[in-house]
PDB file of N, CA and C in Angstrom:
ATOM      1  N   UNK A   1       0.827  -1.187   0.000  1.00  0.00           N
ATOM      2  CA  UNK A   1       0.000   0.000   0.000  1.00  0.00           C
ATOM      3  C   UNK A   1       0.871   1.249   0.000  1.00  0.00           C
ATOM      4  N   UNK A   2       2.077   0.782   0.519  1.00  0.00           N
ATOM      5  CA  UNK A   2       2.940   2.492   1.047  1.00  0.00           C
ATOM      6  C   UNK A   2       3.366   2.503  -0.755  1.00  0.00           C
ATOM      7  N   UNK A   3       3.701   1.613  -1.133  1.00  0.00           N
ATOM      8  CA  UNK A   3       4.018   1.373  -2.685  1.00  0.00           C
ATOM      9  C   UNK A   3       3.440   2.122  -3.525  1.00  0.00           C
ATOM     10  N   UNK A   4       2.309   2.146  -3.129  1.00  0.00           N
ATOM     11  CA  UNK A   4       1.519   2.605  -4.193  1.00  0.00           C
ATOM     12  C   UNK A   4       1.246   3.958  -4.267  1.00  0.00           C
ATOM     13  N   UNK A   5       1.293   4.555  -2.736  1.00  0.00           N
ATOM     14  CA  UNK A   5       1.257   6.014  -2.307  1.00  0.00           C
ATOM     15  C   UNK A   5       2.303   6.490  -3.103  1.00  0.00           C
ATOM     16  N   UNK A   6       3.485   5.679  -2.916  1.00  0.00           N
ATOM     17  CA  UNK A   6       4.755   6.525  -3.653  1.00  0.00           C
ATOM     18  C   UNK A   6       5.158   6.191  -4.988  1.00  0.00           C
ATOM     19  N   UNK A   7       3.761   5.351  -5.979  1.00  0.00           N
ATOM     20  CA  UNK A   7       3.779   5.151  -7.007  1.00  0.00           C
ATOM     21  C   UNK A   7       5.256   4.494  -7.806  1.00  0.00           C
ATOM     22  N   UNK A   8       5.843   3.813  -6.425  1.00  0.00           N
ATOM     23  CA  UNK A   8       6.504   2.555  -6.845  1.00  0.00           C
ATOM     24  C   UNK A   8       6.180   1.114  -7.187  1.00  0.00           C
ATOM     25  N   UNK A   9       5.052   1.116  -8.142  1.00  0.00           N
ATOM     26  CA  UNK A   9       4.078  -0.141  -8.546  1.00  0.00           C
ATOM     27  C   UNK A   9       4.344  -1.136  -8.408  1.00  0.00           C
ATOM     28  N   UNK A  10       5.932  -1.269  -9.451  1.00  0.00           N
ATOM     29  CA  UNK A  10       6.088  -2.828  -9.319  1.00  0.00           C
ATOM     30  C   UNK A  10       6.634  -3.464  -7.803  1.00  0.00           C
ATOM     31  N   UNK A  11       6.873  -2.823  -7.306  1.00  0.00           N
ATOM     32  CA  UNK A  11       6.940  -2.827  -5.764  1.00  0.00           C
ATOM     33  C   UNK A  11       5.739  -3.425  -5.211  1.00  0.00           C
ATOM     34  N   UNK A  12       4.925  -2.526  -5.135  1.00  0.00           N
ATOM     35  CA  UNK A  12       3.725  -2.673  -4.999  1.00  0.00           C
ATOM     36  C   UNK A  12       3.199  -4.282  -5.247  1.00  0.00           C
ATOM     37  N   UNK A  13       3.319  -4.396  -6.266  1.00  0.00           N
ATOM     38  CA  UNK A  13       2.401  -5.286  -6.899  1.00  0.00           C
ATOM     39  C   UNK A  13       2.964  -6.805  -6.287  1.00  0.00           C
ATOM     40  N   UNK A  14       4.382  -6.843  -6.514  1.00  0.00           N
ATOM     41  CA  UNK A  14       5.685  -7.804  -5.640  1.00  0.00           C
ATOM     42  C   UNK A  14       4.764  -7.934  -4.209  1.00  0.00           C
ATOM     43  N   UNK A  15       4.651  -6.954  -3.606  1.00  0.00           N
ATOM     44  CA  UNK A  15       4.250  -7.209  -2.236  1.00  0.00           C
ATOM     45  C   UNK A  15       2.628  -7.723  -2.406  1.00  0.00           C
ATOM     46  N   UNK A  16       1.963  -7.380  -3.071  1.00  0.00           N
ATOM     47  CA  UNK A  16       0.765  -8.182  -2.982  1.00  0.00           C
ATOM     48  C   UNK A  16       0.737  -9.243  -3.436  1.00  0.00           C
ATOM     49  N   UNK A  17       1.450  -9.703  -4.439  1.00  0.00           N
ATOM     50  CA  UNK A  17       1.360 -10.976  -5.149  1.00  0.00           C
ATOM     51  C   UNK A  17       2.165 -12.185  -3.857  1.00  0.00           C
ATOM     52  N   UNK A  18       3.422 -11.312  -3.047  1.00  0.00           N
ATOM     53  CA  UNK A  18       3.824 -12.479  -1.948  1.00  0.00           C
ATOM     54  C   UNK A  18       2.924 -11.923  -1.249  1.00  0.00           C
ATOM     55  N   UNK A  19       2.005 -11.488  -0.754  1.00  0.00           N
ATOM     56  CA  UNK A  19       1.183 -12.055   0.115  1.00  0.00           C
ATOM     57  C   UNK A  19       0.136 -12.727   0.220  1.00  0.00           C
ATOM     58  N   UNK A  20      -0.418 -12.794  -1.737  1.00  0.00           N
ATOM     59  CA  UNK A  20      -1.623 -13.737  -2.382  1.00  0.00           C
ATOM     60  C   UNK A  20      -0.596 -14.945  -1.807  1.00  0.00           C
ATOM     61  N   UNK A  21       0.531 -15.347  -2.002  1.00  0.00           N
ATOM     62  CA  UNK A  21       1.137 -16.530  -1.963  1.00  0.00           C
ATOM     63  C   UNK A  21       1.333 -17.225  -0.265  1.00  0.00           C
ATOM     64  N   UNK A  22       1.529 -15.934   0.518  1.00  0.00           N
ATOM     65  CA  UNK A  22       1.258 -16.469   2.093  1.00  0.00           C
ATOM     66  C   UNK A  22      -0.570 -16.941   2.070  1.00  0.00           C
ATOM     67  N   UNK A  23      -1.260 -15.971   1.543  1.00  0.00           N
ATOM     68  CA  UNK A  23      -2.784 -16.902   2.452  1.00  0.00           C
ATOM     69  C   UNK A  23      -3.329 -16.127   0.856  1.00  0.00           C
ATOM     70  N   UNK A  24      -3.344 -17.275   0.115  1.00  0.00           N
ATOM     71  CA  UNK A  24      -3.782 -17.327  -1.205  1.00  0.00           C
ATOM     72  C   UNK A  24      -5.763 -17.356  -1.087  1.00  0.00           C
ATOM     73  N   UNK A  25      -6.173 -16.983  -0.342  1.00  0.00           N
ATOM     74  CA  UNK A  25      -7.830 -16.951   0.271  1.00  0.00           C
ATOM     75  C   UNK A  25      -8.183 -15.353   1.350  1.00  0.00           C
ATOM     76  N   UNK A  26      -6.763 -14.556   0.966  1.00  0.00           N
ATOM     77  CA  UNK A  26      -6.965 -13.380   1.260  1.00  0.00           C
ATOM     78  C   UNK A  26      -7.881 -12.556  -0.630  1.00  0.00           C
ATOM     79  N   UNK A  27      -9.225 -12.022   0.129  1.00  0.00           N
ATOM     80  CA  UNK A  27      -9.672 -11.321  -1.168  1.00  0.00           C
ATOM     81  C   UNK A  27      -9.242  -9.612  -1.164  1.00  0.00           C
ATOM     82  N   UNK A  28      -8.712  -9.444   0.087  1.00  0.00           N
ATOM     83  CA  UNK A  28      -8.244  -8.056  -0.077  1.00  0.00           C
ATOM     84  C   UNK A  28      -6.977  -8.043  -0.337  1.00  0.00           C
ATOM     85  N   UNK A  29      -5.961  -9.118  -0.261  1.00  0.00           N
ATOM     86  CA  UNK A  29      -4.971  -8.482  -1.500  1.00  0.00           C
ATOM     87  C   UNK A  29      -4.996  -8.774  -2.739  1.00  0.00           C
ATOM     88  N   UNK A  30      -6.098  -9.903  -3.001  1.00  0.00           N
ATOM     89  CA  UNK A  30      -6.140  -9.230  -4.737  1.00  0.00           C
ATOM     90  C   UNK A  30      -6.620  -8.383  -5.011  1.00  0.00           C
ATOM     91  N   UNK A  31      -8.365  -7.660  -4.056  1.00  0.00           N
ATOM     92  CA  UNK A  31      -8.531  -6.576  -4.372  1.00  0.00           C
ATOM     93  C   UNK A  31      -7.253  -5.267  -4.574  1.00  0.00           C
ATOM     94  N   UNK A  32      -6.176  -5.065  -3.551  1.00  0.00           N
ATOM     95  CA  UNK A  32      -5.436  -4.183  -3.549  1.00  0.00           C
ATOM     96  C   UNK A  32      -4.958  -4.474  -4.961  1.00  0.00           C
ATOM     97  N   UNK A  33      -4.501  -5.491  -5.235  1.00  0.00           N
ATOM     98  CA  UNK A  33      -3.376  -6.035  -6.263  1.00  0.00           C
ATOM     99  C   UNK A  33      -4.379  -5.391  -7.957  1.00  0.00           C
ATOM    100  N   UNK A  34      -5.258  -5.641  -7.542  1.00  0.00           N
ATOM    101  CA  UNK A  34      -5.787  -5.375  -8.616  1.00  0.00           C
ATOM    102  C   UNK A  34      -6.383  -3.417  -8.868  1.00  0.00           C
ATOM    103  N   UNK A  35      -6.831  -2.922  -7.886  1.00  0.00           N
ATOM    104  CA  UNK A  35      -6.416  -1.530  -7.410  1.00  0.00           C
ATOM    105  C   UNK A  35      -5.027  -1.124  -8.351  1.00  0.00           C
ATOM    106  N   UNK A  36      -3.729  -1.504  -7.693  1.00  0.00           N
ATOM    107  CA  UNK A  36      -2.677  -1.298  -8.582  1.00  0.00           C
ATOM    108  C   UNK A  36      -2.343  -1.610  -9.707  1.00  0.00           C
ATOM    109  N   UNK A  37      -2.856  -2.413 -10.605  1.00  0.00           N
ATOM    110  CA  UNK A  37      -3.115  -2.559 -12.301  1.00  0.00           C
ATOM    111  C   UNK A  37      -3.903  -1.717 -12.953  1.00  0.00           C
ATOM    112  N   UNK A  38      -4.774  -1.286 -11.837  1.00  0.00           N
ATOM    113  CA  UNK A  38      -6.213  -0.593 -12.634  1.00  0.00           C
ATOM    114  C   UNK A  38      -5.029   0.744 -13.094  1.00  0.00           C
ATOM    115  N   UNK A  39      -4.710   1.305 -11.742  1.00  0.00           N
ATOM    116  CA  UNK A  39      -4.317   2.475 -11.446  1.00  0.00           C
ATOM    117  C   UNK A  39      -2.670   2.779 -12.871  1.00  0.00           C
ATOM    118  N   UNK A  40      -2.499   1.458 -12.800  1.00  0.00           N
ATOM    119  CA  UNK A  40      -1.347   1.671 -14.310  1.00  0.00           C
ATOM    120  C   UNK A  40      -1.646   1.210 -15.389  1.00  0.00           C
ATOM    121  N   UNK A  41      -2.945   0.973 -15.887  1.00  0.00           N
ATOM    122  CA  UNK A  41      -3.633   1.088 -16.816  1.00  0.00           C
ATOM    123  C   UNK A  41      -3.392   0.017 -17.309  1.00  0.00           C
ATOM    124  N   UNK A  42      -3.129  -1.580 -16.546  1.00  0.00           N
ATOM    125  CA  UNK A  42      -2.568  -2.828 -17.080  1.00  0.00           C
ATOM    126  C   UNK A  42      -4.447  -3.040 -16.488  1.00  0.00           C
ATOM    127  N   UNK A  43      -5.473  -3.022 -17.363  1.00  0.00           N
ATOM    128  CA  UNK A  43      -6.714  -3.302 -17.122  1.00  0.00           C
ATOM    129  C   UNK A  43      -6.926  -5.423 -16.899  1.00  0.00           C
ATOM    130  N   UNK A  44      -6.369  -5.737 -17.565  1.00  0.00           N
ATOM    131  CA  UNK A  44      -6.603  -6.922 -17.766  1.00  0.00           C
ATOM    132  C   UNK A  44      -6.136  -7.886 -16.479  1.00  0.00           C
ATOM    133  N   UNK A  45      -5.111  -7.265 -16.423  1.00  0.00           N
ATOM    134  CA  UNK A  45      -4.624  -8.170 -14.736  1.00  0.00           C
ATOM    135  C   UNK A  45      -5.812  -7.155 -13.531  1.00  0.00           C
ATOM    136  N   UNK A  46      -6.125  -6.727 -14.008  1.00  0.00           N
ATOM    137  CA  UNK A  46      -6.380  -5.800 -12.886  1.00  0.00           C
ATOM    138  C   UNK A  46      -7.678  -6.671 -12.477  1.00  0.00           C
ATOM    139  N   UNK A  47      -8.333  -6.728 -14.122  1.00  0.00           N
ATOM    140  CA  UNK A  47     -10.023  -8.106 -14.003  1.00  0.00           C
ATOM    141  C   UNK A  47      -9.833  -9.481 -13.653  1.00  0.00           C
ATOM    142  N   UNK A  48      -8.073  -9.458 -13.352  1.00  0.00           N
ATOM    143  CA  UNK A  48      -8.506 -10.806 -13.069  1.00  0.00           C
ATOM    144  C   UNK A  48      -8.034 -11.152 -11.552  1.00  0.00           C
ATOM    145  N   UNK A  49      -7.455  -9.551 -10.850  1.00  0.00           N
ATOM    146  CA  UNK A  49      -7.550 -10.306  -9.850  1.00  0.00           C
ATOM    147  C   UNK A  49      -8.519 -10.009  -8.955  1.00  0.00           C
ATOM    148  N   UNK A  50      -9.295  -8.846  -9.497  1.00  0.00           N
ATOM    149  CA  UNK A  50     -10.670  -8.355  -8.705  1.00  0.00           C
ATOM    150  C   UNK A  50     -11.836  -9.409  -9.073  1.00  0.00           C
ATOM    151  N   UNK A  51     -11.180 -10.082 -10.213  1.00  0.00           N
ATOM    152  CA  UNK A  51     -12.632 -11.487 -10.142  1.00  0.00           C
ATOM    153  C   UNK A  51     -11.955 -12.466  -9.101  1.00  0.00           C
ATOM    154  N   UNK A  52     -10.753 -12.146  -9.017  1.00  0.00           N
ATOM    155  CA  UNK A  52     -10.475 -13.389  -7.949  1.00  0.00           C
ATOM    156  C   UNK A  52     -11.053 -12.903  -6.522  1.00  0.00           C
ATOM    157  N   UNK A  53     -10.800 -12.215  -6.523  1.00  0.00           N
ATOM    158  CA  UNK A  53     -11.385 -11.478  -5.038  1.00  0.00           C
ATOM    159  C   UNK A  53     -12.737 -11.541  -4.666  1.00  0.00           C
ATOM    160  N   UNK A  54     -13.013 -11.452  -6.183  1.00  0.00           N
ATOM    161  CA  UNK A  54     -15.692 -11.373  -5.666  1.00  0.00           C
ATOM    162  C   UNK A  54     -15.398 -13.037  -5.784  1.00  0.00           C
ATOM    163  N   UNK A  55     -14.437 -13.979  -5.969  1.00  0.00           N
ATOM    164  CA  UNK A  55     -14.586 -15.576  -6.002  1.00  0.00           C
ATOM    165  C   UNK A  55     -14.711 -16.002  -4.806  1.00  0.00           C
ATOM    166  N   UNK A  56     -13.173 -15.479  -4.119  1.00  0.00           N
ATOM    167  CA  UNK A  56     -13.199 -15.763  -3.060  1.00  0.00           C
ATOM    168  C   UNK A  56     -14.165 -14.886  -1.890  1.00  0.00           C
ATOM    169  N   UNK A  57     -14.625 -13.890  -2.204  1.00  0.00           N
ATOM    170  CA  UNK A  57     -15.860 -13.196  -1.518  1.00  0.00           C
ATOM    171  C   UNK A  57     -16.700 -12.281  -2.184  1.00  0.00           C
ATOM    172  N   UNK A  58     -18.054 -13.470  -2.729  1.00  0.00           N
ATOM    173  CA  UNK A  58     -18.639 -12.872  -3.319  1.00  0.00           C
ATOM    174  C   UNK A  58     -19.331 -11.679  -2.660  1.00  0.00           C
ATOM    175  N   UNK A  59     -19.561 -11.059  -1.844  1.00  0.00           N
ATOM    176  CA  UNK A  59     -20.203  -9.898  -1.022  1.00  0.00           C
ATOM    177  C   UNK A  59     -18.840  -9.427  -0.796  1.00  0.00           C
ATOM    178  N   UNK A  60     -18.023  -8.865  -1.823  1.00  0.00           N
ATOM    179  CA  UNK A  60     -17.002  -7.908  -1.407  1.00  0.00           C
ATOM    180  C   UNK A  60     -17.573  -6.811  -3.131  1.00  0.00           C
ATOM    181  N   UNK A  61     -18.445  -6.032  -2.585  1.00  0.00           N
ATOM    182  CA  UNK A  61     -18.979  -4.596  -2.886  1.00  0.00           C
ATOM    183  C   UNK A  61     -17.935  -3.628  -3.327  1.00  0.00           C
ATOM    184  N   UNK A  62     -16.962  -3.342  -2.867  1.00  0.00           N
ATOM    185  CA  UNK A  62     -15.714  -2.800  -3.254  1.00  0.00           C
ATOM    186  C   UNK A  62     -14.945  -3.238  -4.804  1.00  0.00           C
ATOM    187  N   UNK A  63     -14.888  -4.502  -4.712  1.00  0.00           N
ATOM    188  CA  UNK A  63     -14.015  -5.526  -5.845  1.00  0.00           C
ATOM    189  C   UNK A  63     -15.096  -5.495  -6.990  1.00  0.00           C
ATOM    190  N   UNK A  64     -16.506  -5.755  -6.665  1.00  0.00           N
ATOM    191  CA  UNK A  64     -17.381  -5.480  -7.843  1.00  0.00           C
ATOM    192  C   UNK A  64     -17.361  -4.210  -8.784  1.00  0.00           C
ATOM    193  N   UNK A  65     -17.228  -3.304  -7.568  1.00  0.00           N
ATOM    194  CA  UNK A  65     -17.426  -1.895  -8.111  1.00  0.00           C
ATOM    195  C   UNK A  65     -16.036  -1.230  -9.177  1.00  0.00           C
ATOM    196  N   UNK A  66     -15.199  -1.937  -8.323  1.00  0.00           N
ATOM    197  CA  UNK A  66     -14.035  -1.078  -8.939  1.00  0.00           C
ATOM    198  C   UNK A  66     -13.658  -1.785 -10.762  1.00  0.00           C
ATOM    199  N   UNK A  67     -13.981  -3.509 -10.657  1.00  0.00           N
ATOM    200  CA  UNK A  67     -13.747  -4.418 -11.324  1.00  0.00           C
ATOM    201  C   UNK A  67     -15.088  -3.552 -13.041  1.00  0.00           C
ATOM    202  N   UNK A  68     -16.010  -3.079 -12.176  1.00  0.00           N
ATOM    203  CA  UNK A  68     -17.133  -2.352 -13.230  1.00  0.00           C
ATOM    204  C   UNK A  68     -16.219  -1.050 -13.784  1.00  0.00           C
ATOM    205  N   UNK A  69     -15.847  -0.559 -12.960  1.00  0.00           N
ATOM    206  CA  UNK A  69     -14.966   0.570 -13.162  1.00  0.00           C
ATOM    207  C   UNK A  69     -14.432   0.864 -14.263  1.00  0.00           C
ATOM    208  N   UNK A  70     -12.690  -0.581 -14.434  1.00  0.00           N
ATOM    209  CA  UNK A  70     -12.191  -1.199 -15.350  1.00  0.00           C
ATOM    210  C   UNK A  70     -12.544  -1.475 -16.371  1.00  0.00           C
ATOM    211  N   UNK A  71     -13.767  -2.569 -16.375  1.00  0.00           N
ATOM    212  CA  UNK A  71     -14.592  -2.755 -17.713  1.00  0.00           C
ATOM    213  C   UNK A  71     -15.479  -1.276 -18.493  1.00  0.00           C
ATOM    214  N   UNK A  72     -15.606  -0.105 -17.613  1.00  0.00           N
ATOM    215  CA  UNK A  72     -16.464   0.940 -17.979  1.00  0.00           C
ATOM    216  C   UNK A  72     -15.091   1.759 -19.139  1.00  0.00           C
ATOM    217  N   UNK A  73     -14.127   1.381 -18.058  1.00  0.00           N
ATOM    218  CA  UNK A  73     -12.685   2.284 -19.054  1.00  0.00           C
ATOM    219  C   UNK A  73     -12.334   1.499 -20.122  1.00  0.00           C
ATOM    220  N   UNK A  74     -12.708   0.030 -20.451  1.00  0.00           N
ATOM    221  CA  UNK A  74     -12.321  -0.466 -22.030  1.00  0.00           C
ATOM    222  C   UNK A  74     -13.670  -0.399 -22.979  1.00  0.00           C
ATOM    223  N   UNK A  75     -14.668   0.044 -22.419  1.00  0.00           N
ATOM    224  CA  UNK A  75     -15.633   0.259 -22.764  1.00  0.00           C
ATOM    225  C   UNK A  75     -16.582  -0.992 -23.043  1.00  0.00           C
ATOM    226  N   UNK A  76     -16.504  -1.682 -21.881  1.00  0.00           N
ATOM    227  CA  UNK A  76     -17.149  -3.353 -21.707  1.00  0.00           C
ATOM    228  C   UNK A  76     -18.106  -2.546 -20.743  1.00  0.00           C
ATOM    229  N   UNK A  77     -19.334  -2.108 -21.903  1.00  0.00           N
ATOM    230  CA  UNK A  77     -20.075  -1.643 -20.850  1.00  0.00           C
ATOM    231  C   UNK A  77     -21.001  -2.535 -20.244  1.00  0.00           C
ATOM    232  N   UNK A  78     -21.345  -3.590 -21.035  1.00  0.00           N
ATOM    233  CA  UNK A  78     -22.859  -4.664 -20.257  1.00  0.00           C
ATOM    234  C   UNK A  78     -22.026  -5.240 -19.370  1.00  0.00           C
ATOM    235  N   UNK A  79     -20.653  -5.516 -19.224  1.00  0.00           N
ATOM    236  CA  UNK A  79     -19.975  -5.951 -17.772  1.00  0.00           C
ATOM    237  C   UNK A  79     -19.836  -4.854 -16.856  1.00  0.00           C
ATOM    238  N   UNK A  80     -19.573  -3.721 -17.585  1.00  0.00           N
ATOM    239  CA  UNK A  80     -19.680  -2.579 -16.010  1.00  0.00           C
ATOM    240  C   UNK A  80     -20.831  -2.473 -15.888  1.00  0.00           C
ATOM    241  N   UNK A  81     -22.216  -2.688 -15.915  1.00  0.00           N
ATOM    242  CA  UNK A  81     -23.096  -2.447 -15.627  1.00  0.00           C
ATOM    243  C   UNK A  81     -23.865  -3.291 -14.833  1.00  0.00           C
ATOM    244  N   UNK A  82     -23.456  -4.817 -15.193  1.00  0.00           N
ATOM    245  CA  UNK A  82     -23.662  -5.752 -14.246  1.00  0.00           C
ATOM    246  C   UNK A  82     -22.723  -5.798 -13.005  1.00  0.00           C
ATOM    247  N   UNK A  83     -21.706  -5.361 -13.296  1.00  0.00           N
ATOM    248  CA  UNK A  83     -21.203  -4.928 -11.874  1.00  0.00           C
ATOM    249  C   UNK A  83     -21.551  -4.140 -11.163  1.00  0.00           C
ATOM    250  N   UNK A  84     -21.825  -3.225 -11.839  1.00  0.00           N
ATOM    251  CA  UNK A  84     -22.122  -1.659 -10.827  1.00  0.00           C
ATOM    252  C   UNK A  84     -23.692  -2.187 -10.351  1.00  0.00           C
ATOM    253  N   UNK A  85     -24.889  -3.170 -10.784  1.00  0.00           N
ATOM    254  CA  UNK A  85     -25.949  -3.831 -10.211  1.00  0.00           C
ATOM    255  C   UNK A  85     -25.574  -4.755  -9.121  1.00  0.00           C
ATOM    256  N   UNK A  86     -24.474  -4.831  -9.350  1.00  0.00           N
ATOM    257  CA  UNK A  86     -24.522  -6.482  -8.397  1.00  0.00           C
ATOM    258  C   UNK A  86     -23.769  -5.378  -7.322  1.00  0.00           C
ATOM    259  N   UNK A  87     -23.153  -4.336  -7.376  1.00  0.00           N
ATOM    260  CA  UNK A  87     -22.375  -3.469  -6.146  1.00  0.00           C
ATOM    261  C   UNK A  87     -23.682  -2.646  -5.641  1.00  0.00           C
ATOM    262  N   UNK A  88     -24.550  -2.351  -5.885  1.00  0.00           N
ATOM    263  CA  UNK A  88     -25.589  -1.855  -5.527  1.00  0.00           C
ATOM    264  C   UNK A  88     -26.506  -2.795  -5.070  1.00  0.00           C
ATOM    265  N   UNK A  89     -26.963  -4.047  -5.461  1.00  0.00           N
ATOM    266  CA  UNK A  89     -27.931  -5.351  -4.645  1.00  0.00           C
ATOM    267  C   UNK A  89     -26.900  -4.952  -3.556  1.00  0.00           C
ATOM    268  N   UNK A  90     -25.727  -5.566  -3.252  1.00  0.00           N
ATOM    269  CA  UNK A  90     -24.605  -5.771  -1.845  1.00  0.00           C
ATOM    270  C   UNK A  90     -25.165  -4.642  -1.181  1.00  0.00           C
ATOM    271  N   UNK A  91     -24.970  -3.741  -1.640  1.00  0.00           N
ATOM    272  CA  UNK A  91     -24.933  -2.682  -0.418  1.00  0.00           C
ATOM    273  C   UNK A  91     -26.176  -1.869  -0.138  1.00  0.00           C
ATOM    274  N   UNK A  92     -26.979  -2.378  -0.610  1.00  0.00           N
ATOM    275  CA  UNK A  92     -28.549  -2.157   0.040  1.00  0.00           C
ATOM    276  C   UNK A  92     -28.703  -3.408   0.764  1.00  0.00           C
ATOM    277  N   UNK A  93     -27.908  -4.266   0.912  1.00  0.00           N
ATOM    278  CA  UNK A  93     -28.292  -5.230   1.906  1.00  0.00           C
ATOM    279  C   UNK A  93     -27.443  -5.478   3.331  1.00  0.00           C
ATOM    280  N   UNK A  94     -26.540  -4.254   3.161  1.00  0.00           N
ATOM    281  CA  UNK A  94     -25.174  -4.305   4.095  1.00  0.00           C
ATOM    282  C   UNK A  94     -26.022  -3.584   5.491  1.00  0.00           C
ATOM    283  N   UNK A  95     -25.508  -3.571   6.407  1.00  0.00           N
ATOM    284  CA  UNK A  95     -26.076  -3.183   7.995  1.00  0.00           C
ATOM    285  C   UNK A  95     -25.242  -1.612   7.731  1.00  0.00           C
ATOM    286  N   UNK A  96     -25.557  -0.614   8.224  1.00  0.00           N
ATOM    287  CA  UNK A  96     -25.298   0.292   7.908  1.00  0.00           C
ATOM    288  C   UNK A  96     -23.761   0.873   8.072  1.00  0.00           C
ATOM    289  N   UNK A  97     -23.454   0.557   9.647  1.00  0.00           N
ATOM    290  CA  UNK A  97     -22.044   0.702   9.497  1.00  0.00           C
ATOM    291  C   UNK A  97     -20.860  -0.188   8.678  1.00  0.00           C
ATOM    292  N   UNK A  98     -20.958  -1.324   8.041  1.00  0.00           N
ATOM    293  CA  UNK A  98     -20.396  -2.048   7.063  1.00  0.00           C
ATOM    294  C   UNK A  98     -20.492  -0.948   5.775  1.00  0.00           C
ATOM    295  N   UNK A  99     -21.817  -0.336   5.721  1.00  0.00           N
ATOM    296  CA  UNK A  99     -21.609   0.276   4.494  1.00  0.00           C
ATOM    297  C   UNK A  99     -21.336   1.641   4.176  1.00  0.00           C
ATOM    298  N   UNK A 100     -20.707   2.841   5.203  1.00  0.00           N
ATOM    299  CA  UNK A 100     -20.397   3.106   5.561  1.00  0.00           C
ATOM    300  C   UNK A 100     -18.607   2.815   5.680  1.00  0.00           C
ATOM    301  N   UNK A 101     -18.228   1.916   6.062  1.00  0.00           N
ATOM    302  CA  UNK A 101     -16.983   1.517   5.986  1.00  0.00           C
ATOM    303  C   UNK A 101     -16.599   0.921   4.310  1.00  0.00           C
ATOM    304  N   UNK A 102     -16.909   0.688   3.850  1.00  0.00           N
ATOM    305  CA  UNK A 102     -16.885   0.024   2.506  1.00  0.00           C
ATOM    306  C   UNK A 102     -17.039   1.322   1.470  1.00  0.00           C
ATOM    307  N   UNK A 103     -17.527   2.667   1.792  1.00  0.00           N
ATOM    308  CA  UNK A 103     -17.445   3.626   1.202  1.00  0.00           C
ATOM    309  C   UNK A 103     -16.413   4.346   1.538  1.00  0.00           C
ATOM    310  N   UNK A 104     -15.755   4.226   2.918  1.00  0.00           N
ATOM    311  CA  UNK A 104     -14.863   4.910   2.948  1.00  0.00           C
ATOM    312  C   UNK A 104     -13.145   4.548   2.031  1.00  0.00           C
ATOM    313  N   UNK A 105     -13.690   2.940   2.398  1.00  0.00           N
ATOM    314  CA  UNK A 105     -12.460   2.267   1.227  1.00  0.00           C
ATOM    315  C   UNK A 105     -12.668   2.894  -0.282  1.00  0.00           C
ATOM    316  N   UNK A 106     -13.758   3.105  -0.418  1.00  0.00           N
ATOM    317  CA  UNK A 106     -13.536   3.537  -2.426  1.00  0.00           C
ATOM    318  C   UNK A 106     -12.894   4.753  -2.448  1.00  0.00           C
ATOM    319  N   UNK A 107     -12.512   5.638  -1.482  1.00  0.00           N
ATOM    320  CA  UNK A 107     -12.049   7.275  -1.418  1.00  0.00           C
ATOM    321  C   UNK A 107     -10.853   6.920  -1.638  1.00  0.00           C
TER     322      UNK A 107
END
């Protein structure tokens, strides 16, 4: 994460990928991991590790949204749109402070 603040990516990306490899059933570092592809415009790794992330947790609202994001910027719009539906079902069903916290992650 500090990686990425200081837009040393492949850094970045090194450190998320060894830590997919310590607990390969973490969905927030592929979400991160994939965060940092989006952000260097490598879109394609970026979809595949934010699909790994809604795999391993499908109610991760964050990974949907951002993963719609991606597809909205190659212009895969009937996939950003089913994402950005399926990030909106999640979070009309979230308890309020979960959702709430889950918005503060997209800032």
């Amino acid at each position: 994460m500090l990686y990425s603040a200081q837009e040393q990516f492949e850094l970045s990306i090194n450190d998320y990928e060894y830590a997919i490899k310590l607990s390969p059933q973490d969905a927030i570092s592929y979400y991160n991991l994939g965060n940092t592809y989006s952000y260097i415009q490598q879109y394609q790794q970026a979809i595949t590790a934010f699909t790994t992330a809604v795999e391993i947790n499908p109610r991760y609202a964050n990974a949907f949204h951002n993963r719609g994001v991606v597809y909205k910027s190659l212009k895969q719009y009937n996939q950003a749109i089913e994402d950005f539906n399926k990030t909106i079902a999640l979070t009309l069903k979230m308890p309020l402070p979960i959702l709430i916290e889950e918005t503060r992650m997209l800032n």
